[in-house]
N, C-alpha and C. Protein backbone atom coordinates (compact mmCIF):
# COMPACT_ATOMS: atom_id res chain seq x y z
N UNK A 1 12.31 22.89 12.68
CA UNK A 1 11.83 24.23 12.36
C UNK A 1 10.93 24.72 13.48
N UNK A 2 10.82 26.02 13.40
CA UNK A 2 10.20 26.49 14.70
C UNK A 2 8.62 27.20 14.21
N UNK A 3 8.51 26.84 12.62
CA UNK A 3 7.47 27.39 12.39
C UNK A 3 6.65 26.38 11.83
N UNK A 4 5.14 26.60 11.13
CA UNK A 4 4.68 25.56 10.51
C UNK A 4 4.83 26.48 9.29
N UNK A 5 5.00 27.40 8.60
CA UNK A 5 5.14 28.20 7.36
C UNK A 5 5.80 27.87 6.72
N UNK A 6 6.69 27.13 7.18
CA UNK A 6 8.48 26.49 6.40
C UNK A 6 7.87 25.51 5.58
N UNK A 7 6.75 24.54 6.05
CA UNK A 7 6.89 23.22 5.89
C UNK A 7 6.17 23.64 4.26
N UNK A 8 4.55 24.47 4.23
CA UNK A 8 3.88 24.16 3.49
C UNK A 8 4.60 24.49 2.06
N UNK A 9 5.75 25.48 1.60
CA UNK A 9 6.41 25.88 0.57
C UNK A 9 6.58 24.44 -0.27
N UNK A 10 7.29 23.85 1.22
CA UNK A 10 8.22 22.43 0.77
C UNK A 10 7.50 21.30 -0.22
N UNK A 11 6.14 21.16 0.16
CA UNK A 11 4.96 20.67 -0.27
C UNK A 11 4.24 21.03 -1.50
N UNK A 12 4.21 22.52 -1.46
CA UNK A 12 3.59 23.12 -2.40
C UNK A 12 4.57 22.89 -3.83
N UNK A 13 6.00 22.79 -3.61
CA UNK A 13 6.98 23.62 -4.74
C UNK A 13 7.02 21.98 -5.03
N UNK A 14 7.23 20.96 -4.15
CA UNK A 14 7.57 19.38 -5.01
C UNK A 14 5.74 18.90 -5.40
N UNK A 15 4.67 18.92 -5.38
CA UNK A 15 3.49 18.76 -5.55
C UNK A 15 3.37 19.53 -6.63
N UNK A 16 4.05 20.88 -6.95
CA UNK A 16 3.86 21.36 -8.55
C UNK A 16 4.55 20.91 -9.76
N UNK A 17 5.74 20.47 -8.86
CA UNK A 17 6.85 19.85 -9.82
C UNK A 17 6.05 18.31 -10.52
N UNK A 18 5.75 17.29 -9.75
CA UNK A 18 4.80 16.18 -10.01
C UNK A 18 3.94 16.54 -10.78
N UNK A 19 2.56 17.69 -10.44
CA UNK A 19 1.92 17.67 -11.22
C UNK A 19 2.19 18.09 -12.65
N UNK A 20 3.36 19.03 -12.92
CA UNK A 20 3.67 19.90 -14.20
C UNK A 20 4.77 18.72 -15.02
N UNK A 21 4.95 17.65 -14.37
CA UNK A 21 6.12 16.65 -15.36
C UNK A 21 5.52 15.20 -15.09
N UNK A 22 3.94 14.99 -14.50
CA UNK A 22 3.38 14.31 -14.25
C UNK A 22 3.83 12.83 -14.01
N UNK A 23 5.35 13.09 -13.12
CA UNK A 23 6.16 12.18 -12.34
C UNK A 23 6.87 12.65 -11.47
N UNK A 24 7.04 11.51 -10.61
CA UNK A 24 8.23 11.87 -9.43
C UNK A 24 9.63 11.67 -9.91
N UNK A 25 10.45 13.35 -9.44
CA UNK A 25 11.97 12.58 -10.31
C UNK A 25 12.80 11.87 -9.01
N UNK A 26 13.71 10.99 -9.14
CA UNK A 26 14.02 9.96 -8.40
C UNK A 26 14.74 10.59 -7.52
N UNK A 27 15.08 11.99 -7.80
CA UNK A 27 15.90 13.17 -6.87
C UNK A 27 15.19 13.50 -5.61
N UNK A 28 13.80 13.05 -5.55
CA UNK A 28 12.92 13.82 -4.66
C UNK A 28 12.83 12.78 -3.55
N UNK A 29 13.38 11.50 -3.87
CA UNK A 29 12.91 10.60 -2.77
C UNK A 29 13.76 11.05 -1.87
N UNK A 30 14.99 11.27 -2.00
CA UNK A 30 15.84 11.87 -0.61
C UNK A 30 15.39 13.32 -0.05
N UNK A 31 14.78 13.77 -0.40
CA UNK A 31 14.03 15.16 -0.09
C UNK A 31 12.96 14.98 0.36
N UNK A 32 11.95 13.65 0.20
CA UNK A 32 10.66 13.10 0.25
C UNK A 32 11.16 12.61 2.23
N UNK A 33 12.17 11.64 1.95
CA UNK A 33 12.26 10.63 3.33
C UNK A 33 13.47 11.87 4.48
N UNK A 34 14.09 12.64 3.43
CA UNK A 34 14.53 13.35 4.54
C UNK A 34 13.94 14.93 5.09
N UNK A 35 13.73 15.38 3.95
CA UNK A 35 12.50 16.39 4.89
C UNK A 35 11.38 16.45 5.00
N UNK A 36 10.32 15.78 4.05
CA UNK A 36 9.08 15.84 4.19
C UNK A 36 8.84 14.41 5.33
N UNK A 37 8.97 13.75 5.93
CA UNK A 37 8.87 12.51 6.67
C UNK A 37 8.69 12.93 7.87
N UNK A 38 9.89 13.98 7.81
CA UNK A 38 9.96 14.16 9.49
C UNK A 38 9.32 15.03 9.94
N UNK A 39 8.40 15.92 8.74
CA UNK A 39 7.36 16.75 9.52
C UNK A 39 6.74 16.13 10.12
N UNK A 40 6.50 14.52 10.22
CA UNK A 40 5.83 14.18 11.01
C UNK A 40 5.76 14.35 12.73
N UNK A 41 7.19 14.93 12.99
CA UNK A 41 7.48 15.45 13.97
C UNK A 41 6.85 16.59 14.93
N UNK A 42 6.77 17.28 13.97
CA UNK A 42 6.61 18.72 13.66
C UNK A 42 5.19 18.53 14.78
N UNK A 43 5.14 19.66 15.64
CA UNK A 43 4.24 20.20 16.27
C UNK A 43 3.01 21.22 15.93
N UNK A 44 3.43 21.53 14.91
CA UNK A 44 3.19 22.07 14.04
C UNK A 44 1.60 21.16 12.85
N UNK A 45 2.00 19.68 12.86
CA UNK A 45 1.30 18.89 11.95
C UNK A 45 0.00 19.33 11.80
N UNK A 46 -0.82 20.02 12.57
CA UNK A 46 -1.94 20.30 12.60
C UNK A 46 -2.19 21.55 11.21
N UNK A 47 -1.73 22.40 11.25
CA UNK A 47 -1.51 23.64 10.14
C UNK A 47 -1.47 23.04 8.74
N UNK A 48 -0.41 21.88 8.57
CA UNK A 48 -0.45 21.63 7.34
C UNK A 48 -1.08 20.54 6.78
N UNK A 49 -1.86 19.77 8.25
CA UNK A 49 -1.96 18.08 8.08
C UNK A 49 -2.84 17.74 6.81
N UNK A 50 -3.45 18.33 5.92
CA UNK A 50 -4.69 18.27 4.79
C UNK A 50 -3.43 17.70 3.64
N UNK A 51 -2.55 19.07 3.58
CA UNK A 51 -1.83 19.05 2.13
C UNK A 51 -1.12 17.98 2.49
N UNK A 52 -0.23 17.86 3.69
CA UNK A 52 0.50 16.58 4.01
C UNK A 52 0.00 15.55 3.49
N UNK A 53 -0.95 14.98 4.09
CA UNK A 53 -1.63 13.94 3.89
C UNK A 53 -1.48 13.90 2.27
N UNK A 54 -2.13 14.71 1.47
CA UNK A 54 -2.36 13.87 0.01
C UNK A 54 -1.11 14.00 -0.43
N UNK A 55 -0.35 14.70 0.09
CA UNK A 55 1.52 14.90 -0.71
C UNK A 55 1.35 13.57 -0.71
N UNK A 56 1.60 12.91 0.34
CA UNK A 56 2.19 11.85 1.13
C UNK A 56 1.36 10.38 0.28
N UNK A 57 0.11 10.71 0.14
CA UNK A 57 -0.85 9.79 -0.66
C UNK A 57 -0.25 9.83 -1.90
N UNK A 58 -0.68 10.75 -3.01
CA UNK A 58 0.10 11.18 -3.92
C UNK A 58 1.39 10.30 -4.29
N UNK A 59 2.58 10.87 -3.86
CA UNK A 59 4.13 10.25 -3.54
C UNK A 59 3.53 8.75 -3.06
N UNK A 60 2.64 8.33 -2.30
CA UNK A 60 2.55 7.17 -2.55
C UNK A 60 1.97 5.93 -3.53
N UNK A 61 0.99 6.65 -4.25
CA UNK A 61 0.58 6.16 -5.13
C UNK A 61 1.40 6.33 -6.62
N UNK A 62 2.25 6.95 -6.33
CA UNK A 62 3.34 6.89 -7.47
C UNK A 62 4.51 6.12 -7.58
N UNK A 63 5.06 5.99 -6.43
CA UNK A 63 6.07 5.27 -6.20
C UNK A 63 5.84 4.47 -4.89
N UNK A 64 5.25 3.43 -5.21
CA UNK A 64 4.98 2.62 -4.04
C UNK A 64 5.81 1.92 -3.07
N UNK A 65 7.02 2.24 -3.59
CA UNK A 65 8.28 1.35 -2.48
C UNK A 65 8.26 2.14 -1.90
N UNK A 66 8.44 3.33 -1.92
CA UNK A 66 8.35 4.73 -0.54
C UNK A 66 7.47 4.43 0.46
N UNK A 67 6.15 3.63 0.42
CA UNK A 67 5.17 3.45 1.22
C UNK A 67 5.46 2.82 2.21
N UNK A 68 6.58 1.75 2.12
CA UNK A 68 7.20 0.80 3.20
C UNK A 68 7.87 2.08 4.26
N UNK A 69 8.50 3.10 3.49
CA UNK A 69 9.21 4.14 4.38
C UNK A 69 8.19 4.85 5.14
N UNK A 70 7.36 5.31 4.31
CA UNK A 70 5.97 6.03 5.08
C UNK A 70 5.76 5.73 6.75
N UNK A 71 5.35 3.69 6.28
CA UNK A 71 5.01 3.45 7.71
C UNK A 71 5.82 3.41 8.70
N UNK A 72 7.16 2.95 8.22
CA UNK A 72 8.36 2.83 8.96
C UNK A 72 8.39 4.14 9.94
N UNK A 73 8.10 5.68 9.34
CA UNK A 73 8.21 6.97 9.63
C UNK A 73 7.12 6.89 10.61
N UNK A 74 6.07 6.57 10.25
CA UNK A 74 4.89 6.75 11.23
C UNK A 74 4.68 5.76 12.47
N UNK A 75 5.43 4.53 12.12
CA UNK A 75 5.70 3.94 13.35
C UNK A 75 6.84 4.70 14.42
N UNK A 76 8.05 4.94 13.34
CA UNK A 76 8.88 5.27 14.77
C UNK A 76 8.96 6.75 15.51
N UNK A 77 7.76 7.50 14.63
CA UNK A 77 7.55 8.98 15.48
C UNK A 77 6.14 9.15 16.00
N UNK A 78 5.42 7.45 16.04
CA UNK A 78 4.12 7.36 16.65
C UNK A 78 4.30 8.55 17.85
N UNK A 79 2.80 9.13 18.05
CA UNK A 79 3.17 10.46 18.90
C UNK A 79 2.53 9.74 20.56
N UNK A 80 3.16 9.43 21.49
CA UNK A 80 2.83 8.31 22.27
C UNK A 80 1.93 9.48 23.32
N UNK A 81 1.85 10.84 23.24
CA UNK A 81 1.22 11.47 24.24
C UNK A 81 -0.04 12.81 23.39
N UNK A 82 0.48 12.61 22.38
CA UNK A 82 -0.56 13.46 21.33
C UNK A 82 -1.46 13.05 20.22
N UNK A 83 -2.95 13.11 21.40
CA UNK A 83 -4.29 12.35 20.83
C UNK A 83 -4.58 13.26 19.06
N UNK A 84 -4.44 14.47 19.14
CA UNK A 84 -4.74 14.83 17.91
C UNK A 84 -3.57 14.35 16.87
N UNK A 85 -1.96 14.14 17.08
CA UNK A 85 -1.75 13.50 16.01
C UNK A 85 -1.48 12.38 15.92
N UNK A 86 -2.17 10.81 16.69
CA UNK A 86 -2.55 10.08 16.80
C UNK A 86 -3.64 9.86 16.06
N UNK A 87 -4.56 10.39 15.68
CA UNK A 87 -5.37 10.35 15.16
C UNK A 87 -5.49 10.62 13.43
N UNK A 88 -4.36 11.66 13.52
CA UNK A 88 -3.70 11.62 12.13
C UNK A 88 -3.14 10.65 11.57
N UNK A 89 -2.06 10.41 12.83
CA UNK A 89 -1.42 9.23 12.09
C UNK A 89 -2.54 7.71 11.67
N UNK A 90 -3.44 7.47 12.54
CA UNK A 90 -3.88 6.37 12.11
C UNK A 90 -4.82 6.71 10.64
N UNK A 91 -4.95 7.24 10.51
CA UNK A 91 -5.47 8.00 9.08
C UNK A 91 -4.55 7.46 7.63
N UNK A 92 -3.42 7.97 8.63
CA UNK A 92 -1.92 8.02 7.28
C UNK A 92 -1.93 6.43 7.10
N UNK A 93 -1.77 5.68 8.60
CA UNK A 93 -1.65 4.17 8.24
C UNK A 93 -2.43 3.53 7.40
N UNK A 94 -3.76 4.09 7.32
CA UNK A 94 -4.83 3.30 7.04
C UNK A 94 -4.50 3.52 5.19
N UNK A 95 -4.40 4.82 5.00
CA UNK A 95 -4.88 5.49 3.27
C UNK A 95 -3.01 5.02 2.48
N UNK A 96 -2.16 4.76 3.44
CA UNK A 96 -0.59 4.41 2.82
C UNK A 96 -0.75 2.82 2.80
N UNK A 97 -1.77 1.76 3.41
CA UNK A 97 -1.57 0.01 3.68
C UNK A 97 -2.24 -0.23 2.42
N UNK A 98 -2.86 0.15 1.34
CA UNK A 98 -3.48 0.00 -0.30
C UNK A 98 -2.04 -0.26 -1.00
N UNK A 99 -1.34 0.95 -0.63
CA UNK A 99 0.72 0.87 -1.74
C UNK A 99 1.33 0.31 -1.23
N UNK A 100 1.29 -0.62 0.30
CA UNK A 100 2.08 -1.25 -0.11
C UNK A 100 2.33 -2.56 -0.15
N UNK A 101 4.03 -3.17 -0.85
CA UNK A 101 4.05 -4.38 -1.22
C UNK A 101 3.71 -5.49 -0.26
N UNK A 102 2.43 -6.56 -0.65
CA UNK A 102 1.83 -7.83 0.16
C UNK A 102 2.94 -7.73 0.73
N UNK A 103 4.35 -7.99 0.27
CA UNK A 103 5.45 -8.99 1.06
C UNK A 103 5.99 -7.64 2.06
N UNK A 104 5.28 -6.74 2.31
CA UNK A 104 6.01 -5.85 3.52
C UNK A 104 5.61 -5.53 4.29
N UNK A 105 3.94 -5.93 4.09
CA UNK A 105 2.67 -5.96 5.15
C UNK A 105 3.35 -6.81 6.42
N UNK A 106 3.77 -8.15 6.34
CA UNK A 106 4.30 -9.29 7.33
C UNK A 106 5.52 -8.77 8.29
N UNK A 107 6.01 -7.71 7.73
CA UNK A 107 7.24 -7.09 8.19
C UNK A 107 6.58 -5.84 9.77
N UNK A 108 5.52 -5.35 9.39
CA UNK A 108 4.98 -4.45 10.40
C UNK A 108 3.71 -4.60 11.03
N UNK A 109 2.98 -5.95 10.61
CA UNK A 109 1.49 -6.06 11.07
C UNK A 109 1.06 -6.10 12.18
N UNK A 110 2.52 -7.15 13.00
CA UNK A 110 2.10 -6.95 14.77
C UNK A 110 2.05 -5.92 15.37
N UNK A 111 2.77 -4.90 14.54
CA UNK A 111 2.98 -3.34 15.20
C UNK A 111 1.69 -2.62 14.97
N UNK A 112 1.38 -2.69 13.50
CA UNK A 112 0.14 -1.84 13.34
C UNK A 112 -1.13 -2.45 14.15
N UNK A 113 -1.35 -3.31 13.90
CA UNK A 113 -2.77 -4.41 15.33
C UNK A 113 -2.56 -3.46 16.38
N UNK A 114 -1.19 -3.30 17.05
CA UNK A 114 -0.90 -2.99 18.26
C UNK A 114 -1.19 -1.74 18.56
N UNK A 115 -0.78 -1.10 17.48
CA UNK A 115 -1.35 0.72 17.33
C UNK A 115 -3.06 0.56 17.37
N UNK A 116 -3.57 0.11 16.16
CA UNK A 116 -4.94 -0.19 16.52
C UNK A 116 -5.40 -0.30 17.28
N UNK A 117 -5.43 -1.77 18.23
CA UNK A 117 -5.88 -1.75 19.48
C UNK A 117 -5.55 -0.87 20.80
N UNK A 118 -4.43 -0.52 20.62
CA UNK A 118 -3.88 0.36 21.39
C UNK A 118 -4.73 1.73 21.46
N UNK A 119 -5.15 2.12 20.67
CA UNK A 119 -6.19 3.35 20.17
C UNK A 119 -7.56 2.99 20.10
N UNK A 120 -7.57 1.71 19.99
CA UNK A 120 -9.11 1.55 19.90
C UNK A 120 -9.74 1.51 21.75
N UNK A 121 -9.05 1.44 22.57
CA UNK A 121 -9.11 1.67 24.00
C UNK A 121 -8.26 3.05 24.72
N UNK A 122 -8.64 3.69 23.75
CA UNK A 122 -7.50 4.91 24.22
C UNK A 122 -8.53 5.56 25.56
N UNK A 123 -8.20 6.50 26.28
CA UNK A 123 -8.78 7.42 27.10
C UNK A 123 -9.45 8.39 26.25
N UNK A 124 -8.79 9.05 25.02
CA UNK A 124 -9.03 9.98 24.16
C UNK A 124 -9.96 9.25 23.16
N UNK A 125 -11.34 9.64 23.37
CA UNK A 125 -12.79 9.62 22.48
C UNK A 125 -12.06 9.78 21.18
N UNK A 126 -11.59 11.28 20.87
CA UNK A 126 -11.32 11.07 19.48
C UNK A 126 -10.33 9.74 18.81
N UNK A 127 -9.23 9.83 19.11
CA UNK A 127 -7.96 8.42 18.76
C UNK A 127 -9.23 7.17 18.79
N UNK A 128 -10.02 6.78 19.93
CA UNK A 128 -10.65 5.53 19.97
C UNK A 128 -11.80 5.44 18.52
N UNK A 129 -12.23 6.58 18.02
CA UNK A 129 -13.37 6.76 17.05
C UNK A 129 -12.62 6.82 16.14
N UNK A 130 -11.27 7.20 15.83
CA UNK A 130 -10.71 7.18 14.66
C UNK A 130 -10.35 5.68 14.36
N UNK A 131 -9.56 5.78 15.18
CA UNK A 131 -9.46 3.94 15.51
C UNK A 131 -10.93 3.23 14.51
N UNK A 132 -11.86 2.91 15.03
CA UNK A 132 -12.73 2.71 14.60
C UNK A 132 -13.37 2.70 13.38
N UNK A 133 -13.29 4.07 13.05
CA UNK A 133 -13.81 4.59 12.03
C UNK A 133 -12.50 3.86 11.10
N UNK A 134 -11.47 4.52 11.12
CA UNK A 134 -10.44 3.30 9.81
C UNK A 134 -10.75 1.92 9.50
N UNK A 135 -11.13 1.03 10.85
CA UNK A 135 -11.28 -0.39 10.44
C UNK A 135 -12.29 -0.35 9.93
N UNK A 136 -13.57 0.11 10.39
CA UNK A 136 -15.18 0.54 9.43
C UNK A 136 -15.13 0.46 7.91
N UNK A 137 -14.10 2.01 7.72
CA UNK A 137 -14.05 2.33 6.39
C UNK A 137 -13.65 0.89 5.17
N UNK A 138 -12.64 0.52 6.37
CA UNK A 138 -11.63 -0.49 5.33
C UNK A 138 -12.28 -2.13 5.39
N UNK A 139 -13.51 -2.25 6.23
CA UNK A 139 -14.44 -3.43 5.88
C UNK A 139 -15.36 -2.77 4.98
N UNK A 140 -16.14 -1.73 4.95
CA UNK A 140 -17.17 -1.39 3.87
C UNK A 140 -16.17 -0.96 2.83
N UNK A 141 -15.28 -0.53 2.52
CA UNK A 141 -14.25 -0.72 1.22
C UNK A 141 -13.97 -2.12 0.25
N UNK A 142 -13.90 -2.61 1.44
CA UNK A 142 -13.61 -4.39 1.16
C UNK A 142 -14.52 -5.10 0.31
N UNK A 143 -16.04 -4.54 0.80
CA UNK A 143 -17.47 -5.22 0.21
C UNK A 143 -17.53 -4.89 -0.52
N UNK A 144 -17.01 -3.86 -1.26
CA UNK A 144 -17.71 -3.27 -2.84
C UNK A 144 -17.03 -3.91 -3.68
């Protein structure tokens, strides 16, 4: 899409549907992994990145096998030259690794470390503080 206006409808109209039948219908996961995923693409991510995010939380805390797809999505459209959605994404990694299954953590961990550290020495102040700030959050999370 060439706009970011397209995306937020998409969001808005399946986020009312959830909340008004207070479930996900199993119709939405192919609508979930095939168009809402790949906004991650989207140049655009900045305009909608708030609602994204909790869609995406949301949909994950409901149906937690989707969460394995989540990261899968956010690994393979990691944005390798764009610090602001780098910084998103490590956000998404951090608030989607709660849903999902122990046994799928082992499947992507060397990758995510690698994003981590990879960001935690970035050139870009912000990516390196986000960096940061996720592992922070998710040791003082840990202690309570």
């Amino acid at each position: 899409a060439t706009s970011p206006f397209s995306f937020a409808p998409i969001i808005y109209i399946m986020q009312s549907i959830v909340a008004s039948i207070n479930e996900i219908p199993p119709s939405f996961d192919v609508i979930f992994v095939n168009a809402v995923l790949p906004m991650l693409t989207s140049r655009f991510l900045s305009y909608f990145n708030a609602s994204f995010t909790n869609f995406v939380n949301l949909y994950c805390s409901r149906k937690q096998k989707i969460s394995l797809k989540v990261l899968e999505a956010l690994i393979k459209y990691w944005p390798c030259t764009k610090n602001e959605k780098q910084a998103v994404f490590l956000k998404l990694i951090v608030s989607i690794l709660p849903f999902l299954s122990p046994r799928d953590i082992p499947l992507h961990c060397e990758k995510i470390i690698g994003i981590f550290a990879d960001s935690a020495v970035s050139s870009s102040q912000k990516v390196a503080n986000t960096a940061f700030e996720c592992v922070i959050d998710q040791f003082s999370h840990g202690e309570s």
